[in-house]
Protein backbone atom coordinates (compact mmCIF):
# COMPACT_ATOMS: atom_id res chain seq x y z
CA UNK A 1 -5.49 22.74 -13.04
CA UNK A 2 -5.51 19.62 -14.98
CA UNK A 3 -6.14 17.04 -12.72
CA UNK A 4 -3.61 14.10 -13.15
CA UNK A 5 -4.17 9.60 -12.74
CA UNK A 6 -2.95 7.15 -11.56
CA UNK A 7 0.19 7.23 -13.85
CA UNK A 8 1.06 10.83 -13.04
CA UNK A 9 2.34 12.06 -16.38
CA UNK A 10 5.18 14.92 -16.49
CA UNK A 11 2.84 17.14 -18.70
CA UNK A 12 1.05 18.38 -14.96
CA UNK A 13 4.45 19.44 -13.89
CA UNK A 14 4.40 23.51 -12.70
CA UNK A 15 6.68 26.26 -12.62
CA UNK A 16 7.26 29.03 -10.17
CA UNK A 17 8.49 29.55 -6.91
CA UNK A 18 9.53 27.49 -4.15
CA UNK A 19 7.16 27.67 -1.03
CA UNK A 20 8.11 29.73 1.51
CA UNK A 21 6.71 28.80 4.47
CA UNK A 22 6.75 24.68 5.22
CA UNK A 23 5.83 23.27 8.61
CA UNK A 24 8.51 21.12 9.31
CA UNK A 25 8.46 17.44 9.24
CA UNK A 26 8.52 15.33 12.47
CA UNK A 27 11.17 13.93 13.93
CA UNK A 28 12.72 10.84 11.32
CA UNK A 29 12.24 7.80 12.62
CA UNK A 30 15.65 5.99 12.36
CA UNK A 31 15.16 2.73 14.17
CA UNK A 32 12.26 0.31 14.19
CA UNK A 33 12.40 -2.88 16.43
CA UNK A 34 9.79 -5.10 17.51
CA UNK A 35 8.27 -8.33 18.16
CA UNK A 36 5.17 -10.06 16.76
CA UNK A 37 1.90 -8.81 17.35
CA UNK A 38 1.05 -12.23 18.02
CA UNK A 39 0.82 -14.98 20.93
CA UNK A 40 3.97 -17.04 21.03
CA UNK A 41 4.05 -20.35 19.35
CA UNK A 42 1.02 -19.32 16.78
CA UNK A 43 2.63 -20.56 13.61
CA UNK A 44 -0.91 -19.41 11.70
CA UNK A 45 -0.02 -15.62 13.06
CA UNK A 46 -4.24 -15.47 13.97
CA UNK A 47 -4.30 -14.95 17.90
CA UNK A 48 -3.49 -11.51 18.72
CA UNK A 49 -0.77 -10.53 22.33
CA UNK A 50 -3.05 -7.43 23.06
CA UNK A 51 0.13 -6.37 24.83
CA UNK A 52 2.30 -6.95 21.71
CA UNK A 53 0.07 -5.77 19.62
CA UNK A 54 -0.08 -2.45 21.55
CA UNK A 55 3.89 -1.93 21.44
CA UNK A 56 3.99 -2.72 17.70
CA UNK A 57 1.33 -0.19 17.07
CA UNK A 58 3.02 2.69 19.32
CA UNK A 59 6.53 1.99 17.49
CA UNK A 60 4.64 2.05 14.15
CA UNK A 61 2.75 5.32 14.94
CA UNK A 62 5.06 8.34 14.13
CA UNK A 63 5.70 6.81 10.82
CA UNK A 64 2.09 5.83 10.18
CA UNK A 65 1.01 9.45 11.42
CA UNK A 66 3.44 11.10 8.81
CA UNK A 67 2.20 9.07 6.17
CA UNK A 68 -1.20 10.11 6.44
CA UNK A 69 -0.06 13.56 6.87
CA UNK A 70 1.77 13.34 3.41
CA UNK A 71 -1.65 11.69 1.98
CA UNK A 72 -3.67 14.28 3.15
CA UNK A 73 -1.34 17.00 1.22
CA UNK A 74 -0.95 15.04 -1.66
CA UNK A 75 -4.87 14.83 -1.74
CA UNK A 76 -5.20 18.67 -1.81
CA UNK A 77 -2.35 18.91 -4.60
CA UNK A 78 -4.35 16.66 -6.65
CA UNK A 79 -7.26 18.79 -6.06
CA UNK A 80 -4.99 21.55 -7.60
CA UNK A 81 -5.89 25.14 -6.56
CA UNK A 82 -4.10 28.06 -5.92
CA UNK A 83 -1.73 26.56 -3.33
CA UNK A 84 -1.13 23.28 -5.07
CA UNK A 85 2.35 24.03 -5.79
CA UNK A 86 3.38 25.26 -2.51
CA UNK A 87 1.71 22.25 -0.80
CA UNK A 88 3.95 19.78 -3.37
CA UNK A 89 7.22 21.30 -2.51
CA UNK A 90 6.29 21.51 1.45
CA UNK A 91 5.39 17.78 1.36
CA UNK A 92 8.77 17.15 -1.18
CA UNK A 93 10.70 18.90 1.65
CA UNK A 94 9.44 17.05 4.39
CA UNK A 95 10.51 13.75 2.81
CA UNK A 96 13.79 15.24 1.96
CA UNK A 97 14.28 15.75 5.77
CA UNK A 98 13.65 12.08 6.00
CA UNK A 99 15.93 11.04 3.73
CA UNK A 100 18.52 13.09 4.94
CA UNK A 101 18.64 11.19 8.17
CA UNK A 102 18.49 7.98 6.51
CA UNK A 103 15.19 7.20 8.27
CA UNK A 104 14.15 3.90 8.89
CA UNK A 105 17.61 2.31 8.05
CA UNK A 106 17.55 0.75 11.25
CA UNK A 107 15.12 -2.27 11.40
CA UNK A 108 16.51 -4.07 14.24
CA UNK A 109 13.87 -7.01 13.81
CA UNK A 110 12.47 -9.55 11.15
CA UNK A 111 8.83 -8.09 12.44
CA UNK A 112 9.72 -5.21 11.47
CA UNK A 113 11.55 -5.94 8.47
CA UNK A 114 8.51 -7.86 7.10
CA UNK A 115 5.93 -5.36 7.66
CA UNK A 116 8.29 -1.83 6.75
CA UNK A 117 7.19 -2.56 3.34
CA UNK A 118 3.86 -0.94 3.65
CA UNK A 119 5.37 2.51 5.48
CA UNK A 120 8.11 2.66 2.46
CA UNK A 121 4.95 2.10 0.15
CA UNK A 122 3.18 5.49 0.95
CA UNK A 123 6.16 7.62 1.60
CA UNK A 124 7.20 6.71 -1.96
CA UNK A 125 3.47 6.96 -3.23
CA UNK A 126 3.02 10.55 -1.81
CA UNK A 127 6.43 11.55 -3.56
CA UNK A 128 5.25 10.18 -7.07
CA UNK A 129 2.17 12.23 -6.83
CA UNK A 130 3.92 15.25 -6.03
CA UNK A 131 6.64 15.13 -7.88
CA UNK A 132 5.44 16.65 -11.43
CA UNK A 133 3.80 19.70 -9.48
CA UNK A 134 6.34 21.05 -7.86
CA UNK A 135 8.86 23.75 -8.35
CA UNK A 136 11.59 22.71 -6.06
CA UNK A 137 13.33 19.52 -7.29
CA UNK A 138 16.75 20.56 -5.76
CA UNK A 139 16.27 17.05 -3.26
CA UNK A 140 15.05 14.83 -5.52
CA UNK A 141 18.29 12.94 -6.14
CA UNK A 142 18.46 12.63 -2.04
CA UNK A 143 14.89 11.32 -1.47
CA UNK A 144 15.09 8.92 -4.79
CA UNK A 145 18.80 7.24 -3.55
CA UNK A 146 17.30 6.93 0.17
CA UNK A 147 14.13 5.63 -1.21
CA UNK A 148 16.29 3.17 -3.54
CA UNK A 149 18.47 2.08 -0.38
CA UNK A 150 15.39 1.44 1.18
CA UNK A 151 13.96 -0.50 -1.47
CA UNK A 152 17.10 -2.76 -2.50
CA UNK A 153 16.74 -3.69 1.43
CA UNK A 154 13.08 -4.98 1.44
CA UNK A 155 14.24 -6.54 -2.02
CA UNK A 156 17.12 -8.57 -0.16
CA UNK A 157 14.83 -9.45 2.67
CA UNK A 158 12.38 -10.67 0.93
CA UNK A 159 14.61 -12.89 -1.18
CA UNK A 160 16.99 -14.09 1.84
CA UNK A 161 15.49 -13.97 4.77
CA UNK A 162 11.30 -14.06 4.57
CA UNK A 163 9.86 -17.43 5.43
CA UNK A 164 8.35 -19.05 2.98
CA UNK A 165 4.56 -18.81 3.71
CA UNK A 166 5.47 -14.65 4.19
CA UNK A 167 6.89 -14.92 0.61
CA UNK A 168 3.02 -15.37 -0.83
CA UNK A 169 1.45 -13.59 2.04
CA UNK A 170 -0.37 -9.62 2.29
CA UNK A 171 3.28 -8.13 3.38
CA UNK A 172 4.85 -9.08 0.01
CA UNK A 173 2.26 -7.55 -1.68
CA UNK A 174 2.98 -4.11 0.39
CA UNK A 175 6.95 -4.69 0.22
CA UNK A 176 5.90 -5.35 -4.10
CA UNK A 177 3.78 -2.08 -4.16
CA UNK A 178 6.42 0.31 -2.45
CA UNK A 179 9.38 -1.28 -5.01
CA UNK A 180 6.64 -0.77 -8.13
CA UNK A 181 7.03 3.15 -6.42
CA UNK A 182 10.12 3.48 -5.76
CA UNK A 183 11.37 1.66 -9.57
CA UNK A 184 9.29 4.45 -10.87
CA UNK A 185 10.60 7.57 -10.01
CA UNK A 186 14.13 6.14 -9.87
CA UNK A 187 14.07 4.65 -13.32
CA UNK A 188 15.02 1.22 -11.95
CA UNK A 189 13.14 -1.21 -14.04
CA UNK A 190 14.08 -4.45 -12.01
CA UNK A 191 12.62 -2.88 -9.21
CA UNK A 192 9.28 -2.83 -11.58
CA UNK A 193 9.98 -6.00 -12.62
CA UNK A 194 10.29 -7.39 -9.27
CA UNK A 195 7.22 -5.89 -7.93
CA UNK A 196 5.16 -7.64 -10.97
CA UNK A 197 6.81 -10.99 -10.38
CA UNK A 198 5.87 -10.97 -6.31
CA UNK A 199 1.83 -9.99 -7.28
CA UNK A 200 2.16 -12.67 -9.52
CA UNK A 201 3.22 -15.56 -7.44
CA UNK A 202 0.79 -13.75 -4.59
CA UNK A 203 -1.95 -14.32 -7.09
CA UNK A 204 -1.04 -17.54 -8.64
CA UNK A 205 -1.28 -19.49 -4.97
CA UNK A 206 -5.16 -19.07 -5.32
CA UNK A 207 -7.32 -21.44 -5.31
CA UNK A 208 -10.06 -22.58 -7.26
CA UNK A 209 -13.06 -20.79 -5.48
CA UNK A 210 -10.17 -17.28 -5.33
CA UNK A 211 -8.76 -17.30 -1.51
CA UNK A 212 -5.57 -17.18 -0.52
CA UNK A 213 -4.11 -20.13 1.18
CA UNK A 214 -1.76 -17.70 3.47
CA UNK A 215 -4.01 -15.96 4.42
CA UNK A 216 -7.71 -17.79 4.78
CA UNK A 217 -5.69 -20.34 7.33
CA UNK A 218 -5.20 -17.67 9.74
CA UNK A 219 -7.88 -17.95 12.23
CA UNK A 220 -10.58 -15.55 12.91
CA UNK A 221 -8.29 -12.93 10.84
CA UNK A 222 -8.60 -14.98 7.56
CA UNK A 223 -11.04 -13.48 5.85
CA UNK A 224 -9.32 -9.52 6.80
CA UNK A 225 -6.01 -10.46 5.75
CA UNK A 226 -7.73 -11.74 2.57
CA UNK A 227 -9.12 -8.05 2.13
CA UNK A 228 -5.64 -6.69 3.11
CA UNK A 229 -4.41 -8.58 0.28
CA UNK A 230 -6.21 -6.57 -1.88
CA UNK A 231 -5.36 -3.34 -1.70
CA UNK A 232 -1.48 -3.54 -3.06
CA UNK A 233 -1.85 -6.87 -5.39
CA UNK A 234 -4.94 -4.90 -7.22
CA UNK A 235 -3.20 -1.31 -7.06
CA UNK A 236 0.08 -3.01 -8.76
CA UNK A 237 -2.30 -4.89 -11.14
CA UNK A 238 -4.10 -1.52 -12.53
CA UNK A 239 -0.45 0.57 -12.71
CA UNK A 240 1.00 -2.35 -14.45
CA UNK A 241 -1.92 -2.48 -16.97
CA UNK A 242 -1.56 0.99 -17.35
CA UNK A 243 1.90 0.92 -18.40
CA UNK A 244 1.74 -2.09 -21.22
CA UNK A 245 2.63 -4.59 -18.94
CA UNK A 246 -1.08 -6.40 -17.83
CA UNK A 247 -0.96 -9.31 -15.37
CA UNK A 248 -4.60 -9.57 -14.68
CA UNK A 249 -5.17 -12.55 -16.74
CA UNK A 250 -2.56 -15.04 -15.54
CA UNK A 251 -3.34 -17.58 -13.64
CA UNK A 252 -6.84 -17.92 -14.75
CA UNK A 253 -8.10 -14.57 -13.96
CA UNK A 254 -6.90 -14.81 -10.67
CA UNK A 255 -6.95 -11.15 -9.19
CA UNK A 256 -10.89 -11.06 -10.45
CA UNK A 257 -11.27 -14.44 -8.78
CA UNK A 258 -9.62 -13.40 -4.92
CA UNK A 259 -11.58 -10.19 -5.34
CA UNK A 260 -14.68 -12.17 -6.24
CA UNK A 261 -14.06 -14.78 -3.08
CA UNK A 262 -13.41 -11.38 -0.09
CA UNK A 263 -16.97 -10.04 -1.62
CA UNK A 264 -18.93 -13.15 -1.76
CA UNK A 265 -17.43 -14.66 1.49
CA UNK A 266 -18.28 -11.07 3.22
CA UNK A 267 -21.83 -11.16 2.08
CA UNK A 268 -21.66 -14.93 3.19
CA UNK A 269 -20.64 -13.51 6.91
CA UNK A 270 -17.33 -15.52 6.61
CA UNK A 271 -18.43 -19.20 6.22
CA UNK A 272 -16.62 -19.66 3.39
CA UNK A 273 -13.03 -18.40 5.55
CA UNK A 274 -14.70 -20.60 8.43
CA UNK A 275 -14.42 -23.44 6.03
CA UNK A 276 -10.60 -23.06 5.84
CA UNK A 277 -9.60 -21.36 9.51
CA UNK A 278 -11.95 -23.08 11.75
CA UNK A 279 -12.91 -19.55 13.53
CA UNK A 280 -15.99 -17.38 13.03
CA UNK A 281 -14.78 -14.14 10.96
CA UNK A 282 -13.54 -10.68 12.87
CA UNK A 283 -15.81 -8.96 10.72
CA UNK A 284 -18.92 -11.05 12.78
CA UNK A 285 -18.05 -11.71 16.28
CA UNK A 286 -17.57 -8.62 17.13
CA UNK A 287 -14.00 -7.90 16.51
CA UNK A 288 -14.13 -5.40 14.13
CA UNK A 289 -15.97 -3.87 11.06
CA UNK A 290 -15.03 -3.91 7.54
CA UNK A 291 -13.70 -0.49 7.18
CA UNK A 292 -13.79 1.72 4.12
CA UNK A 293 -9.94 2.60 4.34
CA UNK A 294 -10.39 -1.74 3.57
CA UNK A 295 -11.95 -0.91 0.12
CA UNK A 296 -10.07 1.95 -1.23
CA UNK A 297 -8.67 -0.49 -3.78
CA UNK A 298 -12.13 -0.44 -5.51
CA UNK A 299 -11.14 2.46 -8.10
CA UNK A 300 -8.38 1.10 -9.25
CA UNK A 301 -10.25 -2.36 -9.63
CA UNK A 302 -13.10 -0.40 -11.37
CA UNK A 303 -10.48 1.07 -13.67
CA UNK A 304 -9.30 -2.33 -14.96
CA UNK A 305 -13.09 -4.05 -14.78
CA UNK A 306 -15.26 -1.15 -15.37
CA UNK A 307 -18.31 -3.20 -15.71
CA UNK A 308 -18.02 -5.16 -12.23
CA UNK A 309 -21.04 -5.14 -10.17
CA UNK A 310 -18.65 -3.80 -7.40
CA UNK A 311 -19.18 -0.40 -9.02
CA UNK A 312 -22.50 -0.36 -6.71
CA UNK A 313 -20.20 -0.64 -3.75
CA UNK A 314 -18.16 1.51 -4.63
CA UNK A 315 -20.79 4.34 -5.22
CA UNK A 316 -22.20 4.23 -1.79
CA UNK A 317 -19.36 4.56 0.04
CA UNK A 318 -18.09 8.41 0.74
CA UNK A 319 -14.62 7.98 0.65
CA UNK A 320 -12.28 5.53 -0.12
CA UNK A 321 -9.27 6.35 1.05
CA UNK A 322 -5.86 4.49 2.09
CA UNK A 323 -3.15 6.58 3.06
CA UNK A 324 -0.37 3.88 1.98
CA UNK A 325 -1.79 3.43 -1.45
CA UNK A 326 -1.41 7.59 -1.40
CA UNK A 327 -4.38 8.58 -0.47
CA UNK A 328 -7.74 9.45 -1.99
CA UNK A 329 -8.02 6.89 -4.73
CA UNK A 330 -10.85 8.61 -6.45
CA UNK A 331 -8.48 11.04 -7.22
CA UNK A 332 -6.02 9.02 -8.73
CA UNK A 333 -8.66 6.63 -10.16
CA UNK A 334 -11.51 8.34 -11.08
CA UNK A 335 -11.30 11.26 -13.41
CA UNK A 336 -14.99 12.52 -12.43
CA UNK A 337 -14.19 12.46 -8.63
C-alpha cells in the first residue's frame, strides 16, 4: 500500500467492504468541568495543587485514553497491510459514536475550555488520516458538523473569553492545530485561516534570543511549556508550508529561532529559562525528564529544515510519537520510516 504524508492526499483512498467486526468505542464523554491545576492566586500558572492537578488529570483521562487509542489505529492504517481498511472504518465508527452524542459539548469551566483544544486536536487528526482509506463514509457528514461545532466553539472562546496572556500561550497553539484539522476535512477555509493567524501571533511574541515570554515566566515549568509550544506551532508551520501558504519566515525566522532557544537552553540545563522565571528547570531538579512524546514535532521540523543539526536528535531517538499530533510522526513525516 502506498504509504501516504502529512497532507493525506485522496489518491490513497480504498474500496471494498465495510468492517465487520469493530470494538466499540467508550463511553462519550459529554461534560468536562474543572478547576486549575494550579495553587490559587499563581497568576504565572508555575506552582502545581498536586490535588488539583490529580482531579484535572482523572477528568481528562477517558478522553486522553481514546485518543491514544485512535493514534495507535491510525498508526497501523498508515502502516497499510491487509487490515488497513477495516482498522480505518473501525476507528471512523468509533468517532461517529462520539459525535453522535455530541461529546464534549459540555465544558462547564474556562479550565477546561482553554485546554479542550488539544483533545479536539487528535480526535480530528486521527479522522484526517483515516479518512481516504476507508470504505465506509456513510458518517462523515456527522463527525465533520460535530467536529465543526466543536471547533466554531474553541474559535469563540478564544476570541471572547481567553485572557490575554492565554491568547499567545501553548493552549492557543493546540486550540490553532485542532481548527487547522478540523478546516481541513470540512472545507472551511477561515478555520485554516484562523489557525495560521494564532501560530503567527504565538510566534511573533518571541524574543530576540527565541523564547516565549508566556511561557519562559512560568516558574520552574518555563522551559517545558516552551517545549510544549512546539509541538502544534511547528506541526501547523510544516502543513501550512505544505499547502502554499509558508509562515516560517515571518517574524524574523521566528519558529527556527524558539526551536533553536528549547534546544540550546536544554543543553544549557535551563539557565537561560532561569534567567527569565527565577526557578531551576523541571527538567533538572528532579521533576521530570524531557520525554520523547516532547519531541515528536522533530519530523515535521526536519521536513521544513532538512539540514538542521536536530536531524542527529532526531535519529537517536526510537520513537517519536504524540498521540494529539496523530500519532507516529515518522509516519506522517518521514517517507523512509
Amino acid at each position: 500500500m502506498k504509504r501516504c504524508l502529512a497532507l493525506i492526499p485522496m489518491c490513497c483512498a480504498l474500496a471494498g467492504p465495510a468492517l465487520a467486526n469493530c470494538a466499540a468505542a467508550p463511553d462519550p464523554v459529554i461534560s468536562l468541568d474543572y478547576g486549575s491545576r494550579y495553587q490559587d492566586g499563581d497568576s504565572s500558572r508555575s506552582t502545581l495543587d498536586e490535588d488539583s492537578n490529580a482531579a484535572v488529570n482523572d477528568a481528562l483521562r477517558p478522553v486522553d485514553d481514546f485518543i491514544r487509542d485512535l493514534a495507535s489505529a491510525s498508526d497501523d492504517v498508515l502502516r497499510g497491510g491487509a487490515k488497513a481498511q477495516e482498522t480505518a472504518d473501525c476507528v471512523i465508527a468509533q468517532i461517529a459514536d462520539w459525535a453522535r452524542a455530541d461529546a464534549l459539548s459540555d465544558l462547564g469551566s474556562f479550565t477546561a475550555r482553554l485546554s479542550v483544544g488539544a483533545r479536539i486536536s487528535g480526535i480530528a487528526e486521527a479522522y484526517r488520516q483515516v479518512r481516504p482509506f476507508a470504505s465506509d463514509l456513510s458518517a462523515a457528514t456527522t463527525i465533520e458538523d460535530w467536529l465543526h461545532a466543536r471547533a466554531t466553539e474553541q474559535l469563540a472562546f478564544w476570541e471572547k473569553e481567553a485572557t490575554t496572556g492565554a491568547r499567545v500561550g501553548n493552549l492557543r497553539g493546540w486550540a490553532a492545530l485542532a481548527l487547522l484539522n478540523v478546516g481541513e476535512v470540512t472545507g472551511d477555509d477561515a478555520l485554516v485561516a484562523w489557525a495560521s493567524a494564532s501560530a503567527v501571533r504565538i510566534l511573533c511574541t518571541a524574543r530576540a534570543d527565541g523564547s516565549l515570554p508566556q511561557e519562559t515566566k512560568r516558574g520552574a515549568y518555563g522551559l517545558h511549556y516552551q517545549f510544549h509550544a512546539l509541538s502544534p506551532l511547528t506541526t501547523i508551520a510544516a502543513r501550512l508550508d505544505g499547502v502554499g501558504r509558508p509562515i516560517t519566515g515571518l517574524c524574523g525566522d521566528a519558529l527556527q529561532r524558539v526551536v533553536a532557544y528549547a534546544f540550546a537552553d536544554y543543553d544549557a540545563g535551563g539557565a537561560l529559562t532561569k534567567g527569565y522565571s527565577g526557578k531551576d528547570q523541571s527538567y533538572f531538579d528532579g521533576t521530570e525528564s524531557l520525554e520523547p512524546h516532547e519531541l515528536a514535532f522533530l519530523p515535521a521540523y526536519l521536513r521544513l529544515f532538512p539540514g538542521s543539526p536536530l536531524v542527529t536528535r532526531a535519529n537517536a531517538l526510537e520513537t517519536l510519537s504524540n498521540s494529539k499530533l496523530g500519532g507516529n510522526q515518522r509516519l506522517l513525516w518521514d517517507p523512509e520510516s
